[in-house]
N, C-alpha and C. Protein backbone atom coordinates (compact mmCIF):
# COMPACT_ATOMS: atom_id res chain seq x y z
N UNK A 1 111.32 100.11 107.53
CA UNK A 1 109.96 100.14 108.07
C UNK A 1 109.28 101.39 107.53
N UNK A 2 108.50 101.17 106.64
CA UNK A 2 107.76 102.39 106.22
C UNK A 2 106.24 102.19 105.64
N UNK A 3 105.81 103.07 105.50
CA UNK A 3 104.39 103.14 104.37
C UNK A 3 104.06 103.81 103.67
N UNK A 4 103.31 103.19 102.64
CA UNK A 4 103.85 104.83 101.71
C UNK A 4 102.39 104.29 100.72
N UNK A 5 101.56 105.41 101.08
CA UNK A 5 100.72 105.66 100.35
C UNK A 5 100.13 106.49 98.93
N UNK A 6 99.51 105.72 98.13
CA UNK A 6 99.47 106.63 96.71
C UNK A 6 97.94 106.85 96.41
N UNK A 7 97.29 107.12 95.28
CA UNK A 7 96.25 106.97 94.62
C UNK A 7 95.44 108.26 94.81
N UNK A 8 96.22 109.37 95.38
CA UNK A 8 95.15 110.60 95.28
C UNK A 8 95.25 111.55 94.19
N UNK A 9 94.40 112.30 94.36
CA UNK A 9 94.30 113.43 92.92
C UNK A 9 92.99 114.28 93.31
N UNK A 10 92.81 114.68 92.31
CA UNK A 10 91.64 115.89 92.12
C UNK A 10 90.21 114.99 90.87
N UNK A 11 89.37 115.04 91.99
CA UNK A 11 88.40 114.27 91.25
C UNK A 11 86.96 114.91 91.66
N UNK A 12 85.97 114.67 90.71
CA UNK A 12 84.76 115.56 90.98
C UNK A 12 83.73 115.09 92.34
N UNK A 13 83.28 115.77 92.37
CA UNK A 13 81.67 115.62 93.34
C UNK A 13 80.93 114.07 93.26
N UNK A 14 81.01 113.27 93.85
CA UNK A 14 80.29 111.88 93.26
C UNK A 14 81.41 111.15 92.53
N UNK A 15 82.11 111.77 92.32
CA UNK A 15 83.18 110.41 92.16
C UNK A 15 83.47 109.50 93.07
N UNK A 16 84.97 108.90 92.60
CA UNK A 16 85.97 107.93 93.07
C UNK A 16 86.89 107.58 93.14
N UNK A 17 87.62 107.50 94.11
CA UNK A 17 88.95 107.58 94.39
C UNK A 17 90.12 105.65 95.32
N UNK A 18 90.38 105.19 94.71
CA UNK A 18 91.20 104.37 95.63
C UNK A 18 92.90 104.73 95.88
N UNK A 19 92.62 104.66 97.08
CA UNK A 19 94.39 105.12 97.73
C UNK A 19 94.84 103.42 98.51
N UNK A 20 95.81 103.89 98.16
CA UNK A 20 96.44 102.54 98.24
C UNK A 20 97.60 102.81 99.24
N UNK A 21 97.92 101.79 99.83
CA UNK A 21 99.37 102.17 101.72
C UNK A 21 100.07 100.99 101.66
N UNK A 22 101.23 100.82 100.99
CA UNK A 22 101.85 99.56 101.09
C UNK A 22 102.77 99.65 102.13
N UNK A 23 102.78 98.33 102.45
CA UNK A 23 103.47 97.79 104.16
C UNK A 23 105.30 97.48 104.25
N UNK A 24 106.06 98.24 104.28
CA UNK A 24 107.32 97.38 103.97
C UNK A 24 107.95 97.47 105.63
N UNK A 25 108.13 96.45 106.15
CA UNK A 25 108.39 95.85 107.23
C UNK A 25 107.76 95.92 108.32
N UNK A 26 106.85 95.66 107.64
CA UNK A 26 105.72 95.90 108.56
C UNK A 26 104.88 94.84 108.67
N UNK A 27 104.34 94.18 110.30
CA UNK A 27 103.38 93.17 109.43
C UNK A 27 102.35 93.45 110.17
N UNK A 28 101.25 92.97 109.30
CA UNK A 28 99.89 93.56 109.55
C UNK A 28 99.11 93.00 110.41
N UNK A 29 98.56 94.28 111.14
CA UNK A 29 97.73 93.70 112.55
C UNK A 29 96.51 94.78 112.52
N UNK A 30 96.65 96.45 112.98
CA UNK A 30 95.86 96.99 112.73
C UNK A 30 96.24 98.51 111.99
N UNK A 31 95.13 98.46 110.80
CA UNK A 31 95.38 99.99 109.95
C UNK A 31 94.66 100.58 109.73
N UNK A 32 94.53 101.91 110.09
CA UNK A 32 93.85 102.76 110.00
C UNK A 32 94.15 103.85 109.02
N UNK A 33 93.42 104.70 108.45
CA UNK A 33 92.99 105.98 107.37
C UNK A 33 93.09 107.07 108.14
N UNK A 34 93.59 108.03 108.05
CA UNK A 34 92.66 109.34 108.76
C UNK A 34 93.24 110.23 107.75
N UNK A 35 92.25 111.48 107.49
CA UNK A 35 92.80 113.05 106.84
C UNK A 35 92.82 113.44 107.72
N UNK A 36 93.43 114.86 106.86
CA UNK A 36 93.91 116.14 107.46
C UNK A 36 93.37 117.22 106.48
N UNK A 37 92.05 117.91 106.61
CA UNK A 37 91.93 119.13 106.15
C UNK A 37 92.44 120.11 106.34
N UNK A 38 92.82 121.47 105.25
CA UNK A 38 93.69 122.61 106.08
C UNK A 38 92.41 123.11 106.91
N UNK A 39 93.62 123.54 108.27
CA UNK A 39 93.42 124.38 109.12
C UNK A 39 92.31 123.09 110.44
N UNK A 40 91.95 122.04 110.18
CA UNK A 40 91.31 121.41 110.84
C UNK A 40 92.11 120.32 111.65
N UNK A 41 91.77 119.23 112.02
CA UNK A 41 92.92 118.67 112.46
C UNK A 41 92.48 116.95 112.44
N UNK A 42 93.55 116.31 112.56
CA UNK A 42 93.37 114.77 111.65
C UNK A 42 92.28 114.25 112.03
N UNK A 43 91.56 113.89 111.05
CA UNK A 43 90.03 112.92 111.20
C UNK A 43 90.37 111.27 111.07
N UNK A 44 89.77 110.71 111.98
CA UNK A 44 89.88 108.83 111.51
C UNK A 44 88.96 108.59 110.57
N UNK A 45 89.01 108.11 109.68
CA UNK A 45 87.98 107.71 108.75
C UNK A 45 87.60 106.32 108.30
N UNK A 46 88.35 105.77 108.75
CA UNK A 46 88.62 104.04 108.47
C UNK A 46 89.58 103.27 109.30
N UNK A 47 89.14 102.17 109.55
CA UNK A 47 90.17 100.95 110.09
C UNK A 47 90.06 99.59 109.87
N UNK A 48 90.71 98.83 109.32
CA UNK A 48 91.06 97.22 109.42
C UNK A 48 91.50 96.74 110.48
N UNK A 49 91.30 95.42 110.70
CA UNK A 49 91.96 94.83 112.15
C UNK A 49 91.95 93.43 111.56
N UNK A 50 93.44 92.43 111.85
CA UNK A 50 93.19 91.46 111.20
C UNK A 50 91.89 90.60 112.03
N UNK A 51 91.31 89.78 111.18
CA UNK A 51 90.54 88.59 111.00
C UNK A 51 89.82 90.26 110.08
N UNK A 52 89.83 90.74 109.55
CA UNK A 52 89.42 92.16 108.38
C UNK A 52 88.03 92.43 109.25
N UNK A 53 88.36 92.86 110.17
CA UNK A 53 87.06 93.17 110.99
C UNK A 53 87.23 94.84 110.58
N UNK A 54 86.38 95.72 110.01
CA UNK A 54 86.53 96.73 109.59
C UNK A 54 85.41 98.12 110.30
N UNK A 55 85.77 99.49 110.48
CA UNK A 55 85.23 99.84 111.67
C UNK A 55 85.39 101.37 110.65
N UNK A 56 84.28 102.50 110.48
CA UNK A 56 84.09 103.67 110.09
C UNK A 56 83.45 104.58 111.03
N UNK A 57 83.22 105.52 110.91
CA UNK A 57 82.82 106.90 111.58
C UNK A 57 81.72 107.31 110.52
N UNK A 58 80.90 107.56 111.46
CA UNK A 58 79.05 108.25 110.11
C UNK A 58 79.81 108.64 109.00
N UNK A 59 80.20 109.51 108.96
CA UNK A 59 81.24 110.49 108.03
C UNK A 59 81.52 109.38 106.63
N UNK A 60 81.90 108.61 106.74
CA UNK A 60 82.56 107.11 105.69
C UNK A 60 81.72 105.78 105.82
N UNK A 61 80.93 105.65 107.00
CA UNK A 61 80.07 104.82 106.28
C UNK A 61 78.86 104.62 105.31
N UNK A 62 78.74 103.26 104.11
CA UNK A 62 78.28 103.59 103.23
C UNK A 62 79.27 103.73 102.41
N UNK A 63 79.89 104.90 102.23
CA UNK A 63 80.64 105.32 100.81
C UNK A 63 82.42 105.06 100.99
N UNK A 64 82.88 104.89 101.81
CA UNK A 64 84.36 104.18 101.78
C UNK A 64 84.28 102.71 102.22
N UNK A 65 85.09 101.69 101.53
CA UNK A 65 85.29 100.62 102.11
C UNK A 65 87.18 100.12 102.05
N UNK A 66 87.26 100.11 103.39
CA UNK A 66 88.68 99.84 103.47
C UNK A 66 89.05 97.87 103.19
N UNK A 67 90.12 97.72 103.42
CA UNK A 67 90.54 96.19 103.04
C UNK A 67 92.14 96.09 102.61
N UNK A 68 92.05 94.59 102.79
CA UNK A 68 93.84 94.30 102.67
C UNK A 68 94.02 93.23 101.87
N UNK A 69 95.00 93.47 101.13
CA UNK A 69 95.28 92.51 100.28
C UNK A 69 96.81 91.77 100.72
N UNK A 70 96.69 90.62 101.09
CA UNK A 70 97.86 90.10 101.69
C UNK A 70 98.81 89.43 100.89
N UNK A 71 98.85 89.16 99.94
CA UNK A 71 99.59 89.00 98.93
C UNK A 71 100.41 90.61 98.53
N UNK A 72 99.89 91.67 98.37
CA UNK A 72 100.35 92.22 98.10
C UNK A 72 100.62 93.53 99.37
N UNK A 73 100.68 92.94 100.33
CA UNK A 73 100.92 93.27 102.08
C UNK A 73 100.28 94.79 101.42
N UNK A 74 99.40 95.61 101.06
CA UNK A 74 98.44 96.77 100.86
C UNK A 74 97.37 96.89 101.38
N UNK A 75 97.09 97.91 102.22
CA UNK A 75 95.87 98.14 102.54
C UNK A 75 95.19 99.26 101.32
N UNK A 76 93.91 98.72 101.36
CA UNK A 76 93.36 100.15 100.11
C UNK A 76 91.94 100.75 100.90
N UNK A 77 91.76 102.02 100.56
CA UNK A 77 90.92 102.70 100.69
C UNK A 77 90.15 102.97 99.65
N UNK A 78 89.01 102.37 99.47
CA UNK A 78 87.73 102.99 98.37
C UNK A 78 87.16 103.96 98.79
N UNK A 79 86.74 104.86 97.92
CA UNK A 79 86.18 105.96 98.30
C UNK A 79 85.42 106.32 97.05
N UNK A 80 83.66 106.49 97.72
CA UNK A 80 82.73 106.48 96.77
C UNK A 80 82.16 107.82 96.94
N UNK A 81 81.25 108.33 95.92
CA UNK A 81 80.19 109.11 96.17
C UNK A 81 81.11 110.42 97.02
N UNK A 82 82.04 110.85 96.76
CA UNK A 82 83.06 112.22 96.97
C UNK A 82 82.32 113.30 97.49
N UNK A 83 82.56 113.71 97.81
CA UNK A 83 81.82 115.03 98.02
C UNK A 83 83.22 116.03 98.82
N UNK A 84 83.17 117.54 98.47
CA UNK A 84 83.85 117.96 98.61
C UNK A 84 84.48 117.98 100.06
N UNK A 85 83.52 117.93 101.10
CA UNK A 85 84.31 118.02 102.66
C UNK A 85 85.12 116.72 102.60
N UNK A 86 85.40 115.98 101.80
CA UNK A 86 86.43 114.74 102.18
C UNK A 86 87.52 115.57 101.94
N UNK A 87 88.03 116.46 101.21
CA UNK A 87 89.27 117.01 100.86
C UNK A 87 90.11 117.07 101.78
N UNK A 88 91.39 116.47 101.55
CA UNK A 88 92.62 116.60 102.43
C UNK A 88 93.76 116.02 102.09
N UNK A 89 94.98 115.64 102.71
CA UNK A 89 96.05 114.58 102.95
C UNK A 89 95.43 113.83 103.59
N UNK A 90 95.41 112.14 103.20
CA UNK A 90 94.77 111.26 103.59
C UNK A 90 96.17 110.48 103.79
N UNK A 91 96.26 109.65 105.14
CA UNK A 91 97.21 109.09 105.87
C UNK A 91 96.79 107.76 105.92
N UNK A 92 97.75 106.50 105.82
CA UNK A 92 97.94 105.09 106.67
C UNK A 92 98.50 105.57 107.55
N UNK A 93 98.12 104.41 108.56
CA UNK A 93 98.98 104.31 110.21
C UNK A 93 98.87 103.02 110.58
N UNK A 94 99.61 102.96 110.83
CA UNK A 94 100.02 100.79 111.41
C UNK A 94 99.77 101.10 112.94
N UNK A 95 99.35 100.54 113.49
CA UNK A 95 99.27 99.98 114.97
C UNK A 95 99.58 98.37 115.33
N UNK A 96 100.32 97.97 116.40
CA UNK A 96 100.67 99.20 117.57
C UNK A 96 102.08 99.89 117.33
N UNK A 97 102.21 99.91 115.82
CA UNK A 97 103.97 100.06 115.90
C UNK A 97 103.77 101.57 115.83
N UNK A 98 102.59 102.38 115.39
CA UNK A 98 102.78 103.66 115.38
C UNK A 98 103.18 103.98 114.17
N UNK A 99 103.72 103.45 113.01
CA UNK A 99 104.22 104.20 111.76
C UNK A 99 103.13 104.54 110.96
N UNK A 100 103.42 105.98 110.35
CA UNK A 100 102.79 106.52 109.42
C UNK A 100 102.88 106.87 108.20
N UNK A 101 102.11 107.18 107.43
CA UNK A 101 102.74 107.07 106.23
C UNK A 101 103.02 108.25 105.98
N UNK A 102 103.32 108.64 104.21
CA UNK A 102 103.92 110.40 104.62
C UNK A 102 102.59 111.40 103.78
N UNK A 103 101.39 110.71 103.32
CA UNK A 103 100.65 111.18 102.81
C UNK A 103 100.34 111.43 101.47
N UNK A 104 98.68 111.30 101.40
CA UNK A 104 98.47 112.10 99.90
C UNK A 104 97.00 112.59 99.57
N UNK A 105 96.76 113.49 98.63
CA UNK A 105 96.53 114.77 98.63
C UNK A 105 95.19 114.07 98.01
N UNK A 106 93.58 114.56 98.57
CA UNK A 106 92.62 113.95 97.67
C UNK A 106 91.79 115.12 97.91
N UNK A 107 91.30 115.72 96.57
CA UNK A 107 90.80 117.31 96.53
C UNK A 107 89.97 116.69 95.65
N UNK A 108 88.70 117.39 96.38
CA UNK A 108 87.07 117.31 95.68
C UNK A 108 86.45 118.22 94.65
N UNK A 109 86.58 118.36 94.28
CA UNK A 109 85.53 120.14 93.32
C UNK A 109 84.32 120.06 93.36
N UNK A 110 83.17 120.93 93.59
CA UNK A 110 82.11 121.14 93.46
C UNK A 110 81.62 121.30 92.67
């Protein structure tokens, strides 16, 4: 039972970024996004719920769009129009089982 998310890096101001959280024994009901900036503490930024009913915070709406691809049991995170306060470890989390993923690193430059 795990998740394990990829697709971050160091990308400019106005870019774009997709992170990707694949599901292994896991089956999908509801998933959520959140960072972690240093020194701040975890933000929600996104959620799926199946029938893909999808749910953001001011902060991400507009410029992230989350979604699942069920064939390939992945949830992905788009992420548009960057701007540096997105910077952090950006997390999956499965509900209601509680698993998380172990993170990854998406740094903005100005």
């Amino acid at each position: 039972v795990q998740l394990v998310e990829s697709g971050g890096g160091l990308v400019q101001a106005g870019g774009s970024l997709r992170l990707s959280c694949a599901l292994s024994g896991i089956a999908f009901n509801t998933m959520a996004w959140y960072r972690q900036a240093p020194g701040k503490q975890r933000e929600w930024v996104a959620q799926i719920s199946s029938g893909a009913n999808t749910f953001y915070p001011d902060s991400a709406k507009g410029r992230f769009t989350v979604s699942f691809d069920n064939a390939k049991n992945t949830v992905y995170l788009q992420m548009n129009s960057l701007k540096p306060e997105d910077t952090g470890v950006y997390y999956c989390a499965a509900f209601p089982s509680g698993v998380w993923g172990q993170g990854t690193q998406v740094t903005v430059s100005s």
